[in-house]
Protein backbone atom coordinates (compact mmCIF):
# COMPACT_ATOMS: atom_id res chain seq x y z
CA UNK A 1 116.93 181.24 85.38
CA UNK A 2 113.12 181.42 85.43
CA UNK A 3 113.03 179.11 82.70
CA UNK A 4 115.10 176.50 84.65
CA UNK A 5 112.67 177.37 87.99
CA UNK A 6 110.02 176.56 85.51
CA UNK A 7 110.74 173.50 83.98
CA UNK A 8 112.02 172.09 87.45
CA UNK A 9 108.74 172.81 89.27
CA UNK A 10 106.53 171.16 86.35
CA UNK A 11 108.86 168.61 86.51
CA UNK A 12 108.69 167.60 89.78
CA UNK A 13 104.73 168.24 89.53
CA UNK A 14 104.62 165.73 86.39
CA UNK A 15 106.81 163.37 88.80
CA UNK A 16 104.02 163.77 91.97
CA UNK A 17 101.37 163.23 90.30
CA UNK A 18 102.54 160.10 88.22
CA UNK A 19 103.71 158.53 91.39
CA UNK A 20 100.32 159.29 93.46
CA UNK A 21 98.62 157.32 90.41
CA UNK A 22 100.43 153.91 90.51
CA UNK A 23 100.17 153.47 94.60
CA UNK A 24 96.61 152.64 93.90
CA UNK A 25 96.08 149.40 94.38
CA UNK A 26 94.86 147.13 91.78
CA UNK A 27 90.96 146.92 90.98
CA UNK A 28 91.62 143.40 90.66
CA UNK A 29 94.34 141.16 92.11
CA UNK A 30 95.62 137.26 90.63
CA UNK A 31 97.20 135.24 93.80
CA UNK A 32 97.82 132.13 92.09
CA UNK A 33 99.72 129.26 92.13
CA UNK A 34 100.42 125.90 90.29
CA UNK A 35 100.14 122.42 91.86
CA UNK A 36 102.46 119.86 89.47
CA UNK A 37 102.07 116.48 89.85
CA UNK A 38 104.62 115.39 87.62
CA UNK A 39 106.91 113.23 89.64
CA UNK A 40 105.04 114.05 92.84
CA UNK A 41 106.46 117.48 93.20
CA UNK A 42 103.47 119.25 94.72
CA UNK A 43 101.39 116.41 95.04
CA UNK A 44 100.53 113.92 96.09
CA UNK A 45 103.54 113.50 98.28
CA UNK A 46 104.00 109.94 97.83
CA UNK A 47 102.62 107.78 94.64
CA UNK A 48 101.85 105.58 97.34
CA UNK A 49 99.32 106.71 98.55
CA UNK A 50 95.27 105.88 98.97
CA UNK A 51 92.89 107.64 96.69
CA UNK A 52 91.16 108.85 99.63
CA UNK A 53 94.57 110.13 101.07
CA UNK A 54 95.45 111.36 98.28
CA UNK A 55 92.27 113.39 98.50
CA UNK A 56 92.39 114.37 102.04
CA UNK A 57 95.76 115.89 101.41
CA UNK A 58 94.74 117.67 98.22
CA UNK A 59 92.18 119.58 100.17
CA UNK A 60 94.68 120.54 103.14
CA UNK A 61 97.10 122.13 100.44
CA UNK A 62 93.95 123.95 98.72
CA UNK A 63 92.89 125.15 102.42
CA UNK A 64 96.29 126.33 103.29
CA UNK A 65 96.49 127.90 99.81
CA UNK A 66 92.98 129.57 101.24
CA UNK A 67 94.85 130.93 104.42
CA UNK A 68 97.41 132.79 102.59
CA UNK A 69 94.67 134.75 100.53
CA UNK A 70 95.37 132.56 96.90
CA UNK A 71 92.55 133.35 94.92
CA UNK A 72 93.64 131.30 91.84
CA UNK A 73 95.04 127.54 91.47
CA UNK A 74 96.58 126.08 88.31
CA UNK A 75 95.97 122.37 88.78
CA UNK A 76 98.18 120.22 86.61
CA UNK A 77 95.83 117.05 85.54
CA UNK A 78 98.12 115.34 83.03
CA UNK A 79 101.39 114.69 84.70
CA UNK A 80 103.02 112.03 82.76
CA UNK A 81 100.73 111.12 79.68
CA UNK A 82 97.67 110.24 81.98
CA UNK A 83 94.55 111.88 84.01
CA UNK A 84 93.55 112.60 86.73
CA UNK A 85 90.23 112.16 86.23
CA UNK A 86 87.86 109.52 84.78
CA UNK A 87 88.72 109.48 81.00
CA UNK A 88 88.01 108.13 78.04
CA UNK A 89 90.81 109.48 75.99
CA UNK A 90 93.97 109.22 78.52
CA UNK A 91 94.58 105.43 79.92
């Protein structure tokens, strides 16, 4: 019986403290998320549009991204065999 005592209170000790440990938060934390532009899913919303709209909307998705604490983006800049950016090597 004290055996049983024993082993049940170290038990439940082993279980406290292992559970105290891991609801520390993280040091560090990754918020991210990934902005595809393959078939305008994400953006832009319409191949339509202006380079200068196109911009202006880019930067209100990156500032609401901002509000909800993101702290990482994954920006896709080859949608469909191209850039989005001034290349050399992509048409």
């Amino acid at each position: 019986m004290k055996k049983a005592l024993l082993l049940c209170s170290l038990l439940l000790l082993t279980v406290s403290f292992s559970t105290s440990a891991q609801s520390l938060p993280p040091k560090r934390e990754f918020r991210g998320a990934w902005i595809a532009t393959v078939i305008n899913l994400d953006w832009p919303s319409s191949p339509f549009l202006t380079p200068a709209a196109q911009r202006a909307e880019l930067v209100r998705l990156l500032d609401e991204l901002q509000t909800h604490h993101v702290n990482a983006v994954i920006f896709q800049v080859r949608s469909e065999a191209d850039a989005m950016y001034p290349s050399t090597l992509e048409p």
